[in-house]
N, C-alpha and C. Protein backbone atom coordinates (compact mmCIF):
# COMPACT_ATOMS: atom_id res chain seq x y z
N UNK A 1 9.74 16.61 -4.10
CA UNK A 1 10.15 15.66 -3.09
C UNK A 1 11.66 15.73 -2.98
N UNK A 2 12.19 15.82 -1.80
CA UNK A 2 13.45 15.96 -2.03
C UNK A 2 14.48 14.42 -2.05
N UNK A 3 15.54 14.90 -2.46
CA UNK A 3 16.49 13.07 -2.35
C UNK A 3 17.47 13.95 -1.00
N UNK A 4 17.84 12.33 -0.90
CA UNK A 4 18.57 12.05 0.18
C UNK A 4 20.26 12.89 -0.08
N UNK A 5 20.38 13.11 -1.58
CA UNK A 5 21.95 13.54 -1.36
C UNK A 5 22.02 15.02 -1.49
N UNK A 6 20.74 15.80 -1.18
CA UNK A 6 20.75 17.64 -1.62
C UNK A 6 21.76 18.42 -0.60
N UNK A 7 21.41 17.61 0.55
CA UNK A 7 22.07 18.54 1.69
C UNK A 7 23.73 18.54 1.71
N UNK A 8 24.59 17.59 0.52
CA UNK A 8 25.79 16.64 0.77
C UNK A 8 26.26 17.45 -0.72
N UNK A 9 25.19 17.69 -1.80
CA UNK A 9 25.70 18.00 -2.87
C UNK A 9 26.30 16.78 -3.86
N UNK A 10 26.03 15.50 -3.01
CA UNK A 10 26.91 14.09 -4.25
C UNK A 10 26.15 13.61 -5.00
N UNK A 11 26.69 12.68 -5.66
CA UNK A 11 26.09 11.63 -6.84
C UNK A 11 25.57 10.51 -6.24
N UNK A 12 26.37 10.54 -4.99
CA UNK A 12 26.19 8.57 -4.06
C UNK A 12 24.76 9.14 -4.10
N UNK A 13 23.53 8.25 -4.33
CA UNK A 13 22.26 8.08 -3.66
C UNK A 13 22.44 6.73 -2.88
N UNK A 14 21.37 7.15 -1.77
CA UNK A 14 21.22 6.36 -0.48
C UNK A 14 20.15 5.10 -0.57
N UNK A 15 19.25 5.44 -1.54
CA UNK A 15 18.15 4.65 -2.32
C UNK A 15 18.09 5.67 -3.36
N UNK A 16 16.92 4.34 -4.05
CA UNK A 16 16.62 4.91 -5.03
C UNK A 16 14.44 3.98 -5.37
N UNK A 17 13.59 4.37 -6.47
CA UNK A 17 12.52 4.41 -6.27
C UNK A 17 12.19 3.96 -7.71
N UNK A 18 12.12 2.90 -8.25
CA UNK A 18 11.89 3.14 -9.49
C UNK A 18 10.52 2.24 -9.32
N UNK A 19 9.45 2.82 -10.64
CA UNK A 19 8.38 2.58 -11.11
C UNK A 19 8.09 1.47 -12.02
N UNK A 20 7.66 0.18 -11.61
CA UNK A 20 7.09 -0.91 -12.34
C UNK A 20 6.56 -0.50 -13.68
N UNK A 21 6.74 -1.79 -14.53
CA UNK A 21 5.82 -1.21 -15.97
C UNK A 21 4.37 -1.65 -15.98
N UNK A 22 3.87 -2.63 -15.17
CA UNK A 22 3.14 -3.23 -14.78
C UNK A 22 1.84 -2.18 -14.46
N UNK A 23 1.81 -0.89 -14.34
CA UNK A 23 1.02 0.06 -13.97
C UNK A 23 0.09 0.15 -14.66
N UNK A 24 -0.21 0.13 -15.72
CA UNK A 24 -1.28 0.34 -16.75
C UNK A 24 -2.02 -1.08 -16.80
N UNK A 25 -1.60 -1.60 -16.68
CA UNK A 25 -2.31 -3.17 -16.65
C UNK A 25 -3.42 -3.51 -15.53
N UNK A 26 -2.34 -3.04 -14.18
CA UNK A 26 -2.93 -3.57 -12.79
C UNK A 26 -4.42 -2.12 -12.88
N UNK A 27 -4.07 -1.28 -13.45
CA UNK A 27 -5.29 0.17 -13.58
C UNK A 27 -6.32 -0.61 -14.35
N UNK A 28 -5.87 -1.26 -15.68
CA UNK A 28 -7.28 -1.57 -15.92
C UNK A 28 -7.40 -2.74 -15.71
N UNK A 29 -7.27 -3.93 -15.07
CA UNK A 29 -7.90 -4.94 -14.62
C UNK A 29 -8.87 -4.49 -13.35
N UNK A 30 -8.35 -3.14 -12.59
CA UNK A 30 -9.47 -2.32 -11.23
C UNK A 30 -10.32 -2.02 -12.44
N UNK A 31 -10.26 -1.65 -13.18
CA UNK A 31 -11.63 -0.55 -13.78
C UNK A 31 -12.44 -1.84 -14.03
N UNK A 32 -11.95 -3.09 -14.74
CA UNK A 32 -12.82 -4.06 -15.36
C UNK A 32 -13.48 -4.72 -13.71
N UNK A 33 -12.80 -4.88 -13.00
CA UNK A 33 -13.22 -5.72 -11.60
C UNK A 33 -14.47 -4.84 -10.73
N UNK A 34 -14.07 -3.31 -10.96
CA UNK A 34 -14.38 -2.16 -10.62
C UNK A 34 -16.53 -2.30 -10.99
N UNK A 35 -16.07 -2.57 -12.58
CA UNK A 35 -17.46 -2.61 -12.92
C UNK A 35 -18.73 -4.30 -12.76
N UNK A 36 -17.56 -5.42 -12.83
CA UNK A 36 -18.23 -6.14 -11.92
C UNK A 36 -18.54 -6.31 -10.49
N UNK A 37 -18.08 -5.73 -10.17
CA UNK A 37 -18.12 -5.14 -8.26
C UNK A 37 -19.36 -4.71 -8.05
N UNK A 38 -19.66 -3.11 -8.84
CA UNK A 38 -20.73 -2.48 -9.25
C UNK A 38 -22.24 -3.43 -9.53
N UNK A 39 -22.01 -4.68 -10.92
CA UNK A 39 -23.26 -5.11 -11.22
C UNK A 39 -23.53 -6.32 -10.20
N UNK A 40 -22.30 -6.74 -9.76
CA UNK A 40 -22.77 -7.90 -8.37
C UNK A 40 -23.87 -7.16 -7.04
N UNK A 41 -23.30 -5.80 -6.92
CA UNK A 41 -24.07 -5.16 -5.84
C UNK A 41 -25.67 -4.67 -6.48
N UNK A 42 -25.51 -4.55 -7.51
CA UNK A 42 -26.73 -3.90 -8.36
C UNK A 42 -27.62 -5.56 -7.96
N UNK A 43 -27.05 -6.15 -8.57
CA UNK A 43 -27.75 -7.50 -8.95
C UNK A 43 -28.18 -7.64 -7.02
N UNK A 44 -27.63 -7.51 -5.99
CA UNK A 44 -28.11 -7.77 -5.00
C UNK A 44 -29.11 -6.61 -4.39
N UNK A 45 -28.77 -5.89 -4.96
CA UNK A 45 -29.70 -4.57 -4.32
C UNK A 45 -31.20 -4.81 -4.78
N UNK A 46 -31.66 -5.44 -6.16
CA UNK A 46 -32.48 -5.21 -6.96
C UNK A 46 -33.03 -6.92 -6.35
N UNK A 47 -32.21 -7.60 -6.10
CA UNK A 47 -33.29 -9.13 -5.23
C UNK A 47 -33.38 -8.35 -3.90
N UNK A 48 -32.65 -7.75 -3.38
CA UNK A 48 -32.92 -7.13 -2.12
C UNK A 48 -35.17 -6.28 -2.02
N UNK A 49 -34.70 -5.77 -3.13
CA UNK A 49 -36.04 -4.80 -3.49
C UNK A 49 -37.00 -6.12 -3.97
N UNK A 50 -37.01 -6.63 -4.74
CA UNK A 50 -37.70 -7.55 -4.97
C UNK A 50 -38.26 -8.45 -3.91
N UNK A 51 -37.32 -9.10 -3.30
CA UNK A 51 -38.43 -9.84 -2.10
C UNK A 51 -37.18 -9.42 -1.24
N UNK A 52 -37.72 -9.18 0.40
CA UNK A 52 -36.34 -8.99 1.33
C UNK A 52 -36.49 -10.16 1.84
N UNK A 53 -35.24 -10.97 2.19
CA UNK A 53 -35.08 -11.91 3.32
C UNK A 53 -34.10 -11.62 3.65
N UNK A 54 -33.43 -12.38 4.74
CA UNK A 54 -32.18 -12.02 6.17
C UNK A 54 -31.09 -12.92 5.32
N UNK A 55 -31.50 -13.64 4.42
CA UNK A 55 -29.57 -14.30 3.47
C UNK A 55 -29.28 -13.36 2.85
N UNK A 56 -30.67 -13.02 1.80
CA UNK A 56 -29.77 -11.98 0.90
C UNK A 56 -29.32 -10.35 1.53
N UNK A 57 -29.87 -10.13 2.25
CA UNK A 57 -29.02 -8.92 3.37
C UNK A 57 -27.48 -8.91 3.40
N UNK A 58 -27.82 -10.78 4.16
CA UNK A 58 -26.31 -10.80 4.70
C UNK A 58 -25.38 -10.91 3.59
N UNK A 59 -25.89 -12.04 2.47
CA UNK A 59 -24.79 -11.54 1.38
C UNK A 59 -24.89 -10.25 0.58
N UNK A 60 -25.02 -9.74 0.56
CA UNK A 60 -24.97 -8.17 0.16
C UNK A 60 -23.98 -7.55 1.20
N UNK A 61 -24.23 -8.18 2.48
CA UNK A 61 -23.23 -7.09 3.49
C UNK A 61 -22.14 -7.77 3.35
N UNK A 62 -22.00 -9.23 3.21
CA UNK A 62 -20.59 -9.75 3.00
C UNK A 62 -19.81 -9.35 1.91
N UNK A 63 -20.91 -9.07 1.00
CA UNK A 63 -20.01 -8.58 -0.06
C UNK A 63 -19.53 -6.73 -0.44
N UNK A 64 -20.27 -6.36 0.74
CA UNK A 64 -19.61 -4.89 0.91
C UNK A 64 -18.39 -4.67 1.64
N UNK A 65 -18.69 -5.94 2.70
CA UNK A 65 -17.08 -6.00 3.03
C UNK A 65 -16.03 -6.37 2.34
N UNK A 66 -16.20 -7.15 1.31
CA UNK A 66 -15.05 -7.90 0.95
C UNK A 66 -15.11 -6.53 -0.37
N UNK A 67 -15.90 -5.98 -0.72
CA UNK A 67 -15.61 -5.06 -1.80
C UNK A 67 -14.57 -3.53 -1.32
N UNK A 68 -15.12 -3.40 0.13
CA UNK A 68 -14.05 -2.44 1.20
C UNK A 68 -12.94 -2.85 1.25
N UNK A 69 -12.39 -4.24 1.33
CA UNK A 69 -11.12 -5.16 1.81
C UNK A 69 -10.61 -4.67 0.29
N UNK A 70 -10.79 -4.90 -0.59
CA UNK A 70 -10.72 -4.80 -2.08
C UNK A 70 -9.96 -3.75 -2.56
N UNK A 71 -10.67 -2.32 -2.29
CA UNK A 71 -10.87 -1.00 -2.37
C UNK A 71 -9.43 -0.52 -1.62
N UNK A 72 -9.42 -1.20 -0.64
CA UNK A 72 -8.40 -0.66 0.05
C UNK A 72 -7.04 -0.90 0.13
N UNK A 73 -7.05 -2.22 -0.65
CA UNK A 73 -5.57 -3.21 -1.48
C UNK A 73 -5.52 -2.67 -3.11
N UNK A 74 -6.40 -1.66 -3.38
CA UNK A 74 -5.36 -1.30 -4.57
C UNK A 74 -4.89 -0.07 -4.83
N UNK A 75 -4.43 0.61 -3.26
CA UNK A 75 -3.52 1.73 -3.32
C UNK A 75 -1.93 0.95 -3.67
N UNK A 76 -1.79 -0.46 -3.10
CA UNK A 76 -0.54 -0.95 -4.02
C UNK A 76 0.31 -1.00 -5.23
N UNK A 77 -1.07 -1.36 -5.76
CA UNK A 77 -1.06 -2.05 -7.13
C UNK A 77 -1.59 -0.93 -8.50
N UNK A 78 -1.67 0.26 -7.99
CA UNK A 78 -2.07 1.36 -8.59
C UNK A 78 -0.67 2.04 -9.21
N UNK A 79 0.36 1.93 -8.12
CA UNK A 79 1.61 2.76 -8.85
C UNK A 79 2.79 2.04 -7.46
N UNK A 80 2.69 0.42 -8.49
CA UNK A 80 3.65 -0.14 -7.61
C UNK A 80 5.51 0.27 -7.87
N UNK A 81 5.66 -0.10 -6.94
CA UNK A 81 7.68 0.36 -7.35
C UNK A 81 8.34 -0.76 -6.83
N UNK A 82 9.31 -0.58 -6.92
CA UNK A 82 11.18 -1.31 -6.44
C UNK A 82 11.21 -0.69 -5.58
N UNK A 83 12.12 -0.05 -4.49
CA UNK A 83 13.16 -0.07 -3.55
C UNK A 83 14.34 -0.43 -3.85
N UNK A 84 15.42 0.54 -3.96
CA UNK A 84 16.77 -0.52 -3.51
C UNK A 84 17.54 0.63 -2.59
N UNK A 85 18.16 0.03 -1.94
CA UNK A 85 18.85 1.36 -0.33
C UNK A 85 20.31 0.81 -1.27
N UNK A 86 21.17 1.63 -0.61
CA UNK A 86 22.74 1.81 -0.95
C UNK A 86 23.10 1.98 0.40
N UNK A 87 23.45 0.64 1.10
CA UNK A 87 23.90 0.98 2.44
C UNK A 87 25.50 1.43 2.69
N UNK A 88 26.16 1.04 1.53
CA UNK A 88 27.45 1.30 1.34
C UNK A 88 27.81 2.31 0.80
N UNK A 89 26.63 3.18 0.75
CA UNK A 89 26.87 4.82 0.23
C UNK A 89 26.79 5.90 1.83
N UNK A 90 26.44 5.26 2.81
CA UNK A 90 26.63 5.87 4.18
C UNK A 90 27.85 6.35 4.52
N UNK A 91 29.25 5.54 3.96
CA UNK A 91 30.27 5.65 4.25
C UNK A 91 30.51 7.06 3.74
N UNK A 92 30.26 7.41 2.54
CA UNK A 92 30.50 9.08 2.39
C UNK A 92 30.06 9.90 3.03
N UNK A 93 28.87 9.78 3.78
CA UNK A 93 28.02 10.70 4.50
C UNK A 93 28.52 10.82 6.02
N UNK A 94 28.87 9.73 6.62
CA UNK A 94 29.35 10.16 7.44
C UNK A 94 31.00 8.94 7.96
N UNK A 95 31.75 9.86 8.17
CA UNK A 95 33.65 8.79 8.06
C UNK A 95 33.47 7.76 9.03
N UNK A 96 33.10 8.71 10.50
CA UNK A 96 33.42 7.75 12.07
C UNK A 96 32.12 7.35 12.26
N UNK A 97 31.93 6.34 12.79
CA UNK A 97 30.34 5.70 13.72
C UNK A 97 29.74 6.77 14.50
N UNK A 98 30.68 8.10 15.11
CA UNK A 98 30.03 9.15 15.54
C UNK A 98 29.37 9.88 14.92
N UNK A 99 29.81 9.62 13.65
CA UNK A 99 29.13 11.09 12.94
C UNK A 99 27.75 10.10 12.52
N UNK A 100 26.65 9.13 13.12
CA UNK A 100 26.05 8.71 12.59
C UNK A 100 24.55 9.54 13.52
N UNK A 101 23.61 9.35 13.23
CA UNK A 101 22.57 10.50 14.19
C UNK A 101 22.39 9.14 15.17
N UNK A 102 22.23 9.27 15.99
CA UNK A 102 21.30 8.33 17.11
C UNK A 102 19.98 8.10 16.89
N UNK A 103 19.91 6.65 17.15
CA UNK A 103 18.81 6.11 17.20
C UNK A 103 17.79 5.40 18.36
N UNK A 104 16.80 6.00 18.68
CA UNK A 104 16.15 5.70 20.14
C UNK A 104 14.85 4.32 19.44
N UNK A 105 14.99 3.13 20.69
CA UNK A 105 14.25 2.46 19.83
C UNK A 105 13.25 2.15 21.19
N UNK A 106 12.17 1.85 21.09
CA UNK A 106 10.80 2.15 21.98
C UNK A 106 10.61 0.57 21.72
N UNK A 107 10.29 -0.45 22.57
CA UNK A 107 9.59 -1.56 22.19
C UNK A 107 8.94 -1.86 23.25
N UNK A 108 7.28 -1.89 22.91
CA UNK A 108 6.22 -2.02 23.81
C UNK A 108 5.64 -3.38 23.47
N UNK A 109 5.49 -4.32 24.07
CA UNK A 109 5.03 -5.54 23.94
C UNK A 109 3.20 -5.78 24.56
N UNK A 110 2.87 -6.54 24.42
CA UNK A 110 1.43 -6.85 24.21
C UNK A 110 1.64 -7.57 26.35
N UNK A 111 2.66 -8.10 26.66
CA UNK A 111 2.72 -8.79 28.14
C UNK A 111 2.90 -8.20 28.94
N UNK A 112 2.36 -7.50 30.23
CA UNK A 112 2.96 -5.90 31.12
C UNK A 112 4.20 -6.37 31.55
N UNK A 113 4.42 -7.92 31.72
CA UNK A 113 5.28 -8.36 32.30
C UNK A 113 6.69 -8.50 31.96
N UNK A 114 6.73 -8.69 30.77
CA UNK A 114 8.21 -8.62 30.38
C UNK A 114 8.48 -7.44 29.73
């Protein structure tokens, strides 16, 4: 992955990315949640087979959604980080406001009207 100062050759970084310690923790509280997830759906699949009715369907499907909603919030929390930018490290990169690249900004609103 490259950093921001290769092309400049400096020390100033522009940001920087550091890694929470928190990582190993938030991994296995998914694996433990992971496997009650698993026996809640088991446990509905198996009243499902046992007698069918139209509640337990629906909770089974509610709870595939909310297990999708789930699934998909712990690309976060898997290998969370910091951020911090160095906006006052720009000044080396470039002296005058010219030497800055241009920026085109697009804003499309939801009203045709304004």
């Amino acid at each position: 992955m490259g950093s921001s100062t290769e092309s400049h050759g400096s020390a100033l970084p522009l940001h920087t990315c550091v890694v929470k310690r928190r990582t190993s923790a938030n991994r296995l509280f998914a694996i433990v949640y992971s496997f009650a997830i698993l026996s809640l759906l088991y446990h509905h699949y198996t009243a499902l087979l046992h007698s069918f009715n139209m509640v337990s369907f629906l909770i089974l499907l509610a709870d595939v959604v909310l297990v999708f909603m789930w699934t998909t919030s712990q690309a976060f929390r898997m290998r969370p980080v910091e951020r911090l930018v160095f906006v006052e490290h720009l000044e080396h990169y470039a002296r005058n406001i010219s030497d800055y690249p241009r920026l085109d900004v697009f804003i499309c609103t939801a009203d045709p009207f304004n």
